[in-house]
C-alpha atoms as a PDB file:
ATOM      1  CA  UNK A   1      23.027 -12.876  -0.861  1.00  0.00           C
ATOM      2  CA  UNK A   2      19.802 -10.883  -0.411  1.00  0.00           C
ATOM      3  CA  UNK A   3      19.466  -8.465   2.397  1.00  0.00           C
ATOM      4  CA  UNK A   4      16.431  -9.429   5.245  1.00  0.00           C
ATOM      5  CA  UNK A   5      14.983  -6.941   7.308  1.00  0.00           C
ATOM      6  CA  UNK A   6      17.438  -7.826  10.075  1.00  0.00           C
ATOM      7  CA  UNK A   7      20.106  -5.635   8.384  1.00  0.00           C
ATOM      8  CA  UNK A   8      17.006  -2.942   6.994  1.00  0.00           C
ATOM      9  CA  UNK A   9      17.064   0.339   8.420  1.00  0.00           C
ATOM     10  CA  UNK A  10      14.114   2.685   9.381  1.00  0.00           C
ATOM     11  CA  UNK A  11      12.937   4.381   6.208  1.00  0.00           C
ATOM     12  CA  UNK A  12       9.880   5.935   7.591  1.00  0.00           C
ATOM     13  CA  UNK A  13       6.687   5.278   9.670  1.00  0.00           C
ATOM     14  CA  UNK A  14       6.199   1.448   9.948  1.00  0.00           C
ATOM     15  CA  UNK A  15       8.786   0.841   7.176  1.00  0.00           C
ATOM     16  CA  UNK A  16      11.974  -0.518   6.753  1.00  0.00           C
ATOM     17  CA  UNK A  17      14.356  -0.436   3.666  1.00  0.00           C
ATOM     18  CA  UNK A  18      17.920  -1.944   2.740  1.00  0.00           C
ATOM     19  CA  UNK A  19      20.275  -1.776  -0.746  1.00  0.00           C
ATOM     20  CA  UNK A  20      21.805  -4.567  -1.799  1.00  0.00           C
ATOM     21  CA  UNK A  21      23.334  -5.530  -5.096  1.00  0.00           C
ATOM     22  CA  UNK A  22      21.431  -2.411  -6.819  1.00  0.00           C
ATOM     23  CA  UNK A  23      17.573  -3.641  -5.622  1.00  0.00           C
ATOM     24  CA  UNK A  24      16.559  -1.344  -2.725  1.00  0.00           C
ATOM     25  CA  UNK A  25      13.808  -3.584  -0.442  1.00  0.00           C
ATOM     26  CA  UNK A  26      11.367  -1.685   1.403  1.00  0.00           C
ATOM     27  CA  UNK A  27       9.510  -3.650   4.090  1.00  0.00           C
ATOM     28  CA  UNK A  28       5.935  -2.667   5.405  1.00  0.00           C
ATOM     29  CA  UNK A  29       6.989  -3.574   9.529  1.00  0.00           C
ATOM     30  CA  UNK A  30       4.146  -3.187  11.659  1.00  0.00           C
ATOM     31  CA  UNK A  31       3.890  -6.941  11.737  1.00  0.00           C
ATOM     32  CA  UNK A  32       2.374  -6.930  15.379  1.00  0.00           C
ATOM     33  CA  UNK A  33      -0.908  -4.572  13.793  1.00  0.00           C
ATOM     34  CA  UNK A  34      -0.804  -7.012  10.605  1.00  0.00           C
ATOM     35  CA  UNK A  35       1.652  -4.254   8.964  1.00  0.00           C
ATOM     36  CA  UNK A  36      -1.596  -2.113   8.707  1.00  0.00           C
ATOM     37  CA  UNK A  37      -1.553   0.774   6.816  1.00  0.00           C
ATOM     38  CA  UNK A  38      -1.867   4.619   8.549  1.00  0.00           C
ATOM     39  CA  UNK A  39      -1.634   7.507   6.648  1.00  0.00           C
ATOM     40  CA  UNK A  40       1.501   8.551   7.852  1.00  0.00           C
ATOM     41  CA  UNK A  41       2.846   5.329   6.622  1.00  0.00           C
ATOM     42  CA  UNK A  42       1.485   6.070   3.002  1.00  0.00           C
ATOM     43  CA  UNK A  43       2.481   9.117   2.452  1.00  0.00           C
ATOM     44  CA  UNK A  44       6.169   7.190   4.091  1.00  0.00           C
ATOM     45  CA  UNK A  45       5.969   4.468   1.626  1.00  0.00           C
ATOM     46  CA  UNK A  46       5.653   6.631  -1.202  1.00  0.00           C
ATOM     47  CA  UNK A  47       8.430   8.940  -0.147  1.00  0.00           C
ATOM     48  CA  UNK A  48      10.532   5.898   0.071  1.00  0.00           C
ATOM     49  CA  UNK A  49       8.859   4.895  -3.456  1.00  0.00           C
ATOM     50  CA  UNK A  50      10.408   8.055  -4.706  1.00  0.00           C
ATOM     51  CA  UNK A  51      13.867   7.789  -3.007  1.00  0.00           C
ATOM     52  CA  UNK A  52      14.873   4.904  -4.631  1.00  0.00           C
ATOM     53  CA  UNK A  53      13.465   6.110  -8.011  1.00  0.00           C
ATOM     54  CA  UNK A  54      15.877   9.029  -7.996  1.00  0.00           C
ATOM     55  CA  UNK A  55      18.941   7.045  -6.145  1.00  0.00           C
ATOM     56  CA  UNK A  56      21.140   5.900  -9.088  1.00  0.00           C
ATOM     57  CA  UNK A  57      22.047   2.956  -6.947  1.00  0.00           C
ATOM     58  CA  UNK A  58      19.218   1.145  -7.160  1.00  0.00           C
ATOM     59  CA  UNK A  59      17.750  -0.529 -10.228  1.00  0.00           C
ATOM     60  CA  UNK A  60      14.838  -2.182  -9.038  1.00  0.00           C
ATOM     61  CA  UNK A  61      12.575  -2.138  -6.505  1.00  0.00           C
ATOM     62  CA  UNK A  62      11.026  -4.820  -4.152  1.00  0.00           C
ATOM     63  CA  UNK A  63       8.219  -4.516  -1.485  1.00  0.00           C
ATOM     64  CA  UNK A  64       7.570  -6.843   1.213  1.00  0.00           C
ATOM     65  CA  UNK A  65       5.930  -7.383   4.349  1.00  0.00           C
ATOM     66  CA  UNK A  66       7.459  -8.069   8.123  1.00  0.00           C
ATOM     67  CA  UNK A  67       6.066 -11.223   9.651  1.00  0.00           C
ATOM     68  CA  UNK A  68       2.942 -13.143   7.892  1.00  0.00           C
ATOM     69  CA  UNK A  69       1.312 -10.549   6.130  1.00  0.00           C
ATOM     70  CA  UNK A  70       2.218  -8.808   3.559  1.00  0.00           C
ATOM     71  CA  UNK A  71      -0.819  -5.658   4.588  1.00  0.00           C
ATOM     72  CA  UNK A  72      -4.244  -5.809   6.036  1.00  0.00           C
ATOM     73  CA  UNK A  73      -5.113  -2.639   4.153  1.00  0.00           C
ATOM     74  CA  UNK A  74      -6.123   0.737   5.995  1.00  0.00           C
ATOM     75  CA  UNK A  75      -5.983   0.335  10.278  1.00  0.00           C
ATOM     76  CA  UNK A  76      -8.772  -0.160  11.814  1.00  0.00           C
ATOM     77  CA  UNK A  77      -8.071   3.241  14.165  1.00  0.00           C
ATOM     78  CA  UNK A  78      -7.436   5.324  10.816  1.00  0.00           C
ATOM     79  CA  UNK A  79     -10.851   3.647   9.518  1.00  0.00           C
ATOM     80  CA  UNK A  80     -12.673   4.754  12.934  1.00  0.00           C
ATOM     81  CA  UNK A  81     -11.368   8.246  12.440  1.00  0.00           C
ATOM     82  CA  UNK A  82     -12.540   8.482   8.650  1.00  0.00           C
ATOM     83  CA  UNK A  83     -16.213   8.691  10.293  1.00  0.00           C
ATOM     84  CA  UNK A  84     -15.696  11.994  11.039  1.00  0.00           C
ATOM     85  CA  UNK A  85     -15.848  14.913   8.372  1.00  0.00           C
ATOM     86  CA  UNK A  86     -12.067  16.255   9.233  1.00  0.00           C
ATOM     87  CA  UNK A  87     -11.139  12.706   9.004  1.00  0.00           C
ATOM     88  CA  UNK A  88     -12.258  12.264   5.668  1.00  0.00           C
ATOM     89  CA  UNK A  89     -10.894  15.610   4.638  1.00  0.00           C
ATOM     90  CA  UNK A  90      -7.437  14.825   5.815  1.00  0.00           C
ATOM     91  CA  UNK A  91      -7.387  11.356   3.817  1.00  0.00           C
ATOM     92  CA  UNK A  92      -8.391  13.159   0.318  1.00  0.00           C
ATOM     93  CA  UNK A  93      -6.541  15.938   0.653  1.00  0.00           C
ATOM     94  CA  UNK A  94      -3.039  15.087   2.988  1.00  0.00           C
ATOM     95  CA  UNK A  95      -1.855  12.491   0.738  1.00  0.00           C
ATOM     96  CA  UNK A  96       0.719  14.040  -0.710  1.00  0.00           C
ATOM     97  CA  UNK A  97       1.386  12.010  -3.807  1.00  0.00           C
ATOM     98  CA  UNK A  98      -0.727  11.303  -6.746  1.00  0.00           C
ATOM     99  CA  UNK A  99      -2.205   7.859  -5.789  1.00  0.00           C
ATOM    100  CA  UNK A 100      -0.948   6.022  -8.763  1.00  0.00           C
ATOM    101  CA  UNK A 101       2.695   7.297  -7.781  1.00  0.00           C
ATOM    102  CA  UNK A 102       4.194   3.903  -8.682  1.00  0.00           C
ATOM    103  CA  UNK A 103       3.014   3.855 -12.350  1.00  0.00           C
ATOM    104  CA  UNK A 104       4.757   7.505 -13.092  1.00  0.00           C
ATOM    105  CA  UNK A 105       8.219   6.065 -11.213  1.00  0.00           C
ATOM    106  CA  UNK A 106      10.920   4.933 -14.121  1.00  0.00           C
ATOM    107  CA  UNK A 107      12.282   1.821 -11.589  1.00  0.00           C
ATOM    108  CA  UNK A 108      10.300  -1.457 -11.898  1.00  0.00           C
ATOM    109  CA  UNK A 109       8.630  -2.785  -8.362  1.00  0.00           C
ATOM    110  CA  UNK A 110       8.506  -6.400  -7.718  1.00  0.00           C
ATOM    111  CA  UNK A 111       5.972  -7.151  -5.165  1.00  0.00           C
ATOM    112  CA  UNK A 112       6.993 -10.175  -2.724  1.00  0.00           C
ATOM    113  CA  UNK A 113       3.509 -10.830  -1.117  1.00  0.00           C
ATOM    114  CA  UNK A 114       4.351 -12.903   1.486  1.00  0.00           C
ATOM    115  CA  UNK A 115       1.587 -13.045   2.881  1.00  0.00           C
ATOM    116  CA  UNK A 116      -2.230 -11.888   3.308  1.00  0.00           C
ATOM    117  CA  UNK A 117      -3.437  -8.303   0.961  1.00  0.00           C
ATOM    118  CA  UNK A 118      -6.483  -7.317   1.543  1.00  0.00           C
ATOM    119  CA  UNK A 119      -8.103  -3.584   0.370  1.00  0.00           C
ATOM    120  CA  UNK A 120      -4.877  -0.763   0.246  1.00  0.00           C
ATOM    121  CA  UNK A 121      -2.810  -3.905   0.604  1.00  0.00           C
ATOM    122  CA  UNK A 122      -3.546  -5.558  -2.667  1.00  0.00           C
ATOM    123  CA  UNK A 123      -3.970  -2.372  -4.042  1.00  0.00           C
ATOM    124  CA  UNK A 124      -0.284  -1.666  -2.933  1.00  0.00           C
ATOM    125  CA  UNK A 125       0.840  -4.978  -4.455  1.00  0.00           C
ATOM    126  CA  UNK A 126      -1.289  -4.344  -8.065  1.00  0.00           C
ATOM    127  CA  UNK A 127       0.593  -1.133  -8.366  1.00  0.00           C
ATOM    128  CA  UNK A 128       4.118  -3.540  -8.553  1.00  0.00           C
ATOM    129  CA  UNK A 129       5.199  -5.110 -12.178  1.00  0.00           C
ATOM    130  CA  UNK A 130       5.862  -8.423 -10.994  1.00  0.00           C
ATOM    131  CA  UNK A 131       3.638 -10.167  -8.141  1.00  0.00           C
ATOM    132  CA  UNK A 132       5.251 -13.061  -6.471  1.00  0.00           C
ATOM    133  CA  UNK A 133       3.265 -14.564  -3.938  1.00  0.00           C
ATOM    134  CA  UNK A 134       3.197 -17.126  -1.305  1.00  0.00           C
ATOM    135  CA  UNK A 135       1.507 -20.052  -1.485  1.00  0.00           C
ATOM    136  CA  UNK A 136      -0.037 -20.215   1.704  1.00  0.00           C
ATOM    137  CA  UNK A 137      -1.350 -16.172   1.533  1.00  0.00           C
ATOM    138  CA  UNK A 138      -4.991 -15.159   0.863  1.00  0.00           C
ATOM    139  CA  UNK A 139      -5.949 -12.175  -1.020  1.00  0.00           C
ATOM    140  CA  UNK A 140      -8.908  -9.980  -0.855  1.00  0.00           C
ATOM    141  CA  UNK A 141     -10.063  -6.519  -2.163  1.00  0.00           C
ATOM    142  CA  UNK A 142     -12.641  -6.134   0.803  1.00  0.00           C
ATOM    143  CA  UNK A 143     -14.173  -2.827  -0.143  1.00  0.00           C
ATOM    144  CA  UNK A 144     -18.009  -3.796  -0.582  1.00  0.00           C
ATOM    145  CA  UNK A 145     -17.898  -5.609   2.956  1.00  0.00           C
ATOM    146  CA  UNK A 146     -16.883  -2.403   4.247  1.00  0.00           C
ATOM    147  CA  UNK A 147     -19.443  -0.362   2.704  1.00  0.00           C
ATOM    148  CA  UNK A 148     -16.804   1.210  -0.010  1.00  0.00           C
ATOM    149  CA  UNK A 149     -15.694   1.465  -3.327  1.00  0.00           C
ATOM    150  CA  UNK A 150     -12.851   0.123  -4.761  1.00  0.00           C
ATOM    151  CA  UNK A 151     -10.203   2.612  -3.839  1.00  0.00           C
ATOM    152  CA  UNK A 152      -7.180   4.287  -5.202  1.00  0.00           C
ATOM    153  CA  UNK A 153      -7.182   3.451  -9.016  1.00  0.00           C
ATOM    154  CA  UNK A 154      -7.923  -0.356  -8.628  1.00  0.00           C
ATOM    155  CA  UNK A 155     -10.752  -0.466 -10.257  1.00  0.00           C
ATOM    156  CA  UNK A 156      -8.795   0.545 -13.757  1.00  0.00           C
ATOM    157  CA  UNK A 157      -6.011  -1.472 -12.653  1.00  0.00           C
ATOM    158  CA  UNK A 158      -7.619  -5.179 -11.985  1.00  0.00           C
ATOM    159  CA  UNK A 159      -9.337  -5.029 -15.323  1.00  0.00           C
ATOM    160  CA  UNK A 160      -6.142  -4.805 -17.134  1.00  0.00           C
ATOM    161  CA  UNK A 161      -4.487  -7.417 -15.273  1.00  0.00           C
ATOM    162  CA  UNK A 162      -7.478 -10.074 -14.831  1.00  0.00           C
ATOM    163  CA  UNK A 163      -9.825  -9.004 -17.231  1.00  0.00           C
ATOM    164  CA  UNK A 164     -13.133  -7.249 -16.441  1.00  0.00           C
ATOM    165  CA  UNK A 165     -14.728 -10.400 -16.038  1.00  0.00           C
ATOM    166  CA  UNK A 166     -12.680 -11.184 -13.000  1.00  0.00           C
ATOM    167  CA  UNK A 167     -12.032  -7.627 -11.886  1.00  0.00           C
ATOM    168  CA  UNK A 168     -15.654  -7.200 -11.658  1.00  0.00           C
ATOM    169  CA  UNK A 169     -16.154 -10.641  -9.293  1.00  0.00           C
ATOM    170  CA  UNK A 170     -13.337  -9.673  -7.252  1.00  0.00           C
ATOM    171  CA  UNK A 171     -14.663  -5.858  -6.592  1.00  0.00           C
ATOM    172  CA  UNK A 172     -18.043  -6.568  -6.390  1.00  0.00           C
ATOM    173  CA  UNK A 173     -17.637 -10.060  -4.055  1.00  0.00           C
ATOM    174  CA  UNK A 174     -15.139  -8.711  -1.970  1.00  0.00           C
ATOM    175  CA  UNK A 175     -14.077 -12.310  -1.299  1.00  0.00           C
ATOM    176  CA  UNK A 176     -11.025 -13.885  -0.566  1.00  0.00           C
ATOM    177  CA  UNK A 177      -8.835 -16.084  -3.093  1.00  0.00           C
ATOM    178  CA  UNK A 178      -6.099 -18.594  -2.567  1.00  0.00           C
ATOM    179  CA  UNK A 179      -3.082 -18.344  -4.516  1.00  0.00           C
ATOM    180  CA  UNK A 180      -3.801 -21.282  -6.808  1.00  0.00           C
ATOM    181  CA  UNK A 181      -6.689 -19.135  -7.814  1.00  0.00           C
ATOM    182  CA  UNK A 182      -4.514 -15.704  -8.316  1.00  0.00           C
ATOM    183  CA  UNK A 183      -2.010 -17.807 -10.216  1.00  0.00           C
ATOM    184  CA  UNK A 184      -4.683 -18.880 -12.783  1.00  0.00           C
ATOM    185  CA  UNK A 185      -6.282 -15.516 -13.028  1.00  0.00           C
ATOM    186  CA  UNK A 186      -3.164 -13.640 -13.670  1.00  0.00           C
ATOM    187  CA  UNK A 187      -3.340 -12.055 -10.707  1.00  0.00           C
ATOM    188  CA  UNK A 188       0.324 -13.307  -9.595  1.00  0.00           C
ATOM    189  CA  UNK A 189       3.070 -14.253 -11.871  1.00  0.00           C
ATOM    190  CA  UNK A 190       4.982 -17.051  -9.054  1.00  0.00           C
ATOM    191  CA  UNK A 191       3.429 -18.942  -6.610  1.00  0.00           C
ATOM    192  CA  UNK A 192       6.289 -20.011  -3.919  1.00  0.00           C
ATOM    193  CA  UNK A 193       6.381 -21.023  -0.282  1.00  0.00           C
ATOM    194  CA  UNK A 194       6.772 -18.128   2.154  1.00  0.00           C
ATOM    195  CA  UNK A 195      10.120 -18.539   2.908  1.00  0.00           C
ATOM    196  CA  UNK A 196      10.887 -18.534  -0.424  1.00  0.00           C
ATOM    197  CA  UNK A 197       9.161 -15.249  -1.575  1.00  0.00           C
ATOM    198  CA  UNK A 198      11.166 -12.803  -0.775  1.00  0.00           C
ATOM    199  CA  UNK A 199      14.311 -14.586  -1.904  1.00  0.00           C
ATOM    200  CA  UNK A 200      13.022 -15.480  -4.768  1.00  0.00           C
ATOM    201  CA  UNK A 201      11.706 -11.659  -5.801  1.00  0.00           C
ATOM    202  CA  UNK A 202      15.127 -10.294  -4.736  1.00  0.00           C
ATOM    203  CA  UNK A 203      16.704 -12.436  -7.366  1.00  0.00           C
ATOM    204  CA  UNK A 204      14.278 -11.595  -9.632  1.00  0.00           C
ATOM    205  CA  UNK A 205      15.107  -7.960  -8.852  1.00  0.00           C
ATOM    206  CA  UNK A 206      19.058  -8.491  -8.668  1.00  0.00           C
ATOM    207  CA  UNK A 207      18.752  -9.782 -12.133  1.00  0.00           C
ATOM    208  CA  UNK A 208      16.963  -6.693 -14.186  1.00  0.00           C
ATOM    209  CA  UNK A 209      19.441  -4.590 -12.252  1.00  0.00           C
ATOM    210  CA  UNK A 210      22.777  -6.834 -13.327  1.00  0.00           C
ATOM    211  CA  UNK A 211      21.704  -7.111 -16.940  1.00  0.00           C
ATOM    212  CA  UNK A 212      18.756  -4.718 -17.603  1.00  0.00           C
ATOM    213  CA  UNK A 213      18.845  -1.017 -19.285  1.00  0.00           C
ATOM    214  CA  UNK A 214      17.403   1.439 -16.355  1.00  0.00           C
ATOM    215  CA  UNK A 215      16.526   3.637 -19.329  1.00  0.00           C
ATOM    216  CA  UNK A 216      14.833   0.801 -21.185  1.00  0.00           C
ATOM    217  CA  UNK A 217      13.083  -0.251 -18.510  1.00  0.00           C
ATOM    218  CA  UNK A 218      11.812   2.700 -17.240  1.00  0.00           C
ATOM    219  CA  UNK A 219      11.078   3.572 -20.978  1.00  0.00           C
ATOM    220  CA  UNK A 220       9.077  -0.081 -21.712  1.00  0.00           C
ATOM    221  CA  UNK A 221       6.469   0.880 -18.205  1.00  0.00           C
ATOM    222  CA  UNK A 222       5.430   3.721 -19.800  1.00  0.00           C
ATOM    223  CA  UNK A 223       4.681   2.191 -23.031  1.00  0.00           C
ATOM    224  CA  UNK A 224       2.830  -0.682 -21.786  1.00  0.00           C
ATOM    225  CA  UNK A 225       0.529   1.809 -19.308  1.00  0.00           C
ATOM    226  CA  UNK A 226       0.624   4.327 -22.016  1.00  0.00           C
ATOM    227  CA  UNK A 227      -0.101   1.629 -25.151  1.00  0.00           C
ATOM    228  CA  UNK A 228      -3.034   0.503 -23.175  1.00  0.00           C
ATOM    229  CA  UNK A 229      -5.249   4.320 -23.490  1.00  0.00           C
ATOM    230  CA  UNK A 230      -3.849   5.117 -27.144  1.00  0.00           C
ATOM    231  CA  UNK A 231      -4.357   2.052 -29.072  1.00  0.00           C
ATOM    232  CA  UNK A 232      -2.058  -0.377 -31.235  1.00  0.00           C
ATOM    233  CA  UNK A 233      -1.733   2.230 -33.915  1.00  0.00           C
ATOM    234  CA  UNK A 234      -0.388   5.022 -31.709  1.00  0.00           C
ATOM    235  CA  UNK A 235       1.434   2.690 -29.734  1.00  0.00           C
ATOM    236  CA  UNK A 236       3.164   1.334 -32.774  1.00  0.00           C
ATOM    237  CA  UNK A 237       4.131   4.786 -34.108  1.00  0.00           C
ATOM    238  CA  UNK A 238       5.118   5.593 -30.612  1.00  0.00           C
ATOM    239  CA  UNK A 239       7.199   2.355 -30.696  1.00  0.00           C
ATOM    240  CA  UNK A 240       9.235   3.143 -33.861  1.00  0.00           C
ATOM    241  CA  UNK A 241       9.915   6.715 -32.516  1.00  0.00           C
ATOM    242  CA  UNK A 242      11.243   5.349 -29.237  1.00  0.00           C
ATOM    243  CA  UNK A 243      13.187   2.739 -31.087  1.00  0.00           C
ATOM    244  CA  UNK A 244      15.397   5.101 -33.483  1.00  0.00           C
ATOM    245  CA  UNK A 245      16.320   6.778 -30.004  1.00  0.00           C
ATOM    246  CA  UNK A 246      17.088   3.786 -28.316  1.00  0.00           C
ATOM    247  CA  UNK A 247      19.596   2.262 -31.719  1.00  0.00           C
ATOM    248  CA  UNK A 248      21.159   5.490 -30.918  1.00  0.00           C
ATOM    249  CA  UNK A 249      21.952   5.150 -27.034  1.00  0.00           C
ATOM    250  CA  UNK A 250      24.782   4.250 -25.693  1.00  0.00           C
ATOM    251  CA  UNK A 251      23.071   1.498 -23.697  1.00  0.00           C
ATOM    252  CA  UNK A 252      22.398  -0.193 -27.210  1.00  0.00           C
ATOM    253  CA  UNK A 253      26.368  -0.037 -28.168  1.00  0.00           C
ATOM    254  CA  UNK A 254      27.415  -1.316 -24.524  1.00  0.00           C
ATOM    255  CA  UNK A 255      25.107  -4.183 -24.988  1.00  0.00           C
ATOM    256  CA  UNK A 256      26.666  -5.471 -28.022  1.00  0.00           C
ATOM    257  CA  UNK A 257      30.451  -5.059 -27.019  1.00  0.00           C
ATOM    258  CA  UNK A 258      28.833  -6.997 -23.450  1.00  0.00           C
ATOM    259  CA  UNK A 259      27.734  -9.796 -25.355  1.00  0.00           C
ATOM    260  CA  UNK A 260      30.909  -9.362 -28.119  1.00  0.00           C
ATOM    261  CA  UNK A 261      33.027  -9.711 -25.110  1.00  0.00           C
ATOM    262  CA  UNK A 262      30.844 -12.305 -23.108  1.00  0.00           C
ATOM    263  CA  UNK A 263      30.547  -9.896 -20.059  1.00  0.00           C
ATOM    264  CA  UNK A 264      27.837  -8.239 -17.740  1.00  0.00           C
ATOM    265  CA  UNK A 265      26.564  -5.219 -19.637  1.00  0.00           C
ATOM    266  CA  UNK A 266      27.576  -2.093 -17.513  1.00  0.00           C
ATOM    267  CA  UNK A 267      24.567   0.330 -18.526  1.00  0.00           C
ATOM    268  CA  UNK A 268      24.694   3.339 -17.010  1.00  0.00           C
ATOM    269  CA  UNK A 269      22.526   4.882 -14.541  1.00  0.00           C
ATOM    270  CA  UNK A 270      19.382   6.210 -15.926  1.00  0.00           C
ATOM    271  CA  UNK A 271      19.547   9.459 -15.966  1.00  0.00           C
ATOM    272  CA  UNK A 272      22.536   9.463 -17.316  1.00  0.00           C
ATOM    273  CA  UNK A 273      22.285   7.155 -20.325  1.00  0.00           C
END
């Protein structure tokens, strides 16, 4: 059964998290402001980014929104208050967290978009693994129409996951999509109704934690981000290094008695393994 944000307890400003079956699900919950972002609520979500990371409980990680959006992006009231010069200063420099905190985190992050992403939303959602989205959801970067650029580290992200092609139509436009459209783009990997999204990603989630290495996983991120700057030859030495270690892990030798034995692997925390 997968938790809801019923049972979810406050995990910070405008959030709400709950463990279940080793996925911890963090909800955005401002769903009355469109579960719009402040920057108290950043710096929340990725102190509740890096919670989970370090909790050996949890095995993967799914983000959500409260209600019908998933996140409008930045509030309009932090937006008004960026026109001033302290403003500005506290946004660059109060953070906290290296903006691509996600990408250095060893737990995958599904992303059940359940609804609308526009600007720091969809920026939120590119920095998951796996985007599941719902059907009836729109998504937009937004940043020209407001006069900006494209923000925290999306503009290296959407050309590896959509091409440059599309990355550039999406940055430079601005313009809203459908899901259909993010489906064929790459954008998503599931298109499902709403009610269905979050369900649907938990399940995803509950199933890399039941029969997935936390070490491999955490191991195969970094190679794919990684694999993507050095180049195939790199990558492939890289590769055969990281495989002799792996042949050697214990999570290799529970794997085979689990399947031997016709069980559930029981792979041991990450940092332990």
């Amino acid at each position: 059964m997968s938790s809801s944000v019923a049972e979810a307890e406050p995990a910070g400003p405008g959030l709400r998290a709950a463990t279940r079956d080793g996925v911890r699900t963090i909800w955005f919950d401002r769903p009355d402001r469109r579960n719009a972002m402040t920057l108290d609520m950043f710096r929340g979500y990725y102190a509740a980014l890096q919670a989970a990371d370090a909790d050996a409980a949890v095995r993967a990680i799914v983000v959500t929104g409260t209600g019908d959006w998933f996140c409008s992006g930045a509030d309009p009231d932090a937006l008004q208050a960026l026109l001033t010069g302290a403003g500005r200063e506290e946004l660059v420099q109060q953070l906290g967290f290296e903006p691509h905190l996600p990408m250095t985190l060893g737990t995958p992050i599904v992303a059940a978009v359940n609804g609308g992403a526009a600007g720091l939303g969809l920026v939120h959602a590119l920095y998951a693994d796996v985007r599941f989205l719902a059907a009836e959801a729109r998504l937009a970067t937004a940043f020209s129409r407001l006069g900006l650029v494209a923000e925290y580290g999306s503009a290296w992200l959407l050309p590896r996951l959509v091409g440059v092609a599309g990355a550039l139509d999406l940055l430079v436009s601005g313009r809203k999509i459908d899901a259909a459209e993010a489906l064929r783009m790459g954008l998503v990997q599931r298109v499902l109704p709403r009610v269905e999204v979050l369900s649907e990603a938990q399940a995803y989630a509950a199933d890399l934690a039941a029969h997935c290495s936390p070490a491999s996983m955490a191991v195969i991120r970094q190679q794919i981000w990684s694999g993507l700057e050095t180049g195939i030859s790199q990558a492939a030495a890289d590769a055969v290094r990281l495989m002799a270690t792996s042949l050697a892990s214990p999570d290799f030798s529970e794997a085979l008695h689990s399947v031997a034995q016709r069980r559930a692997p029981r792979f041991a925390p990450r940092g332990d393994a």
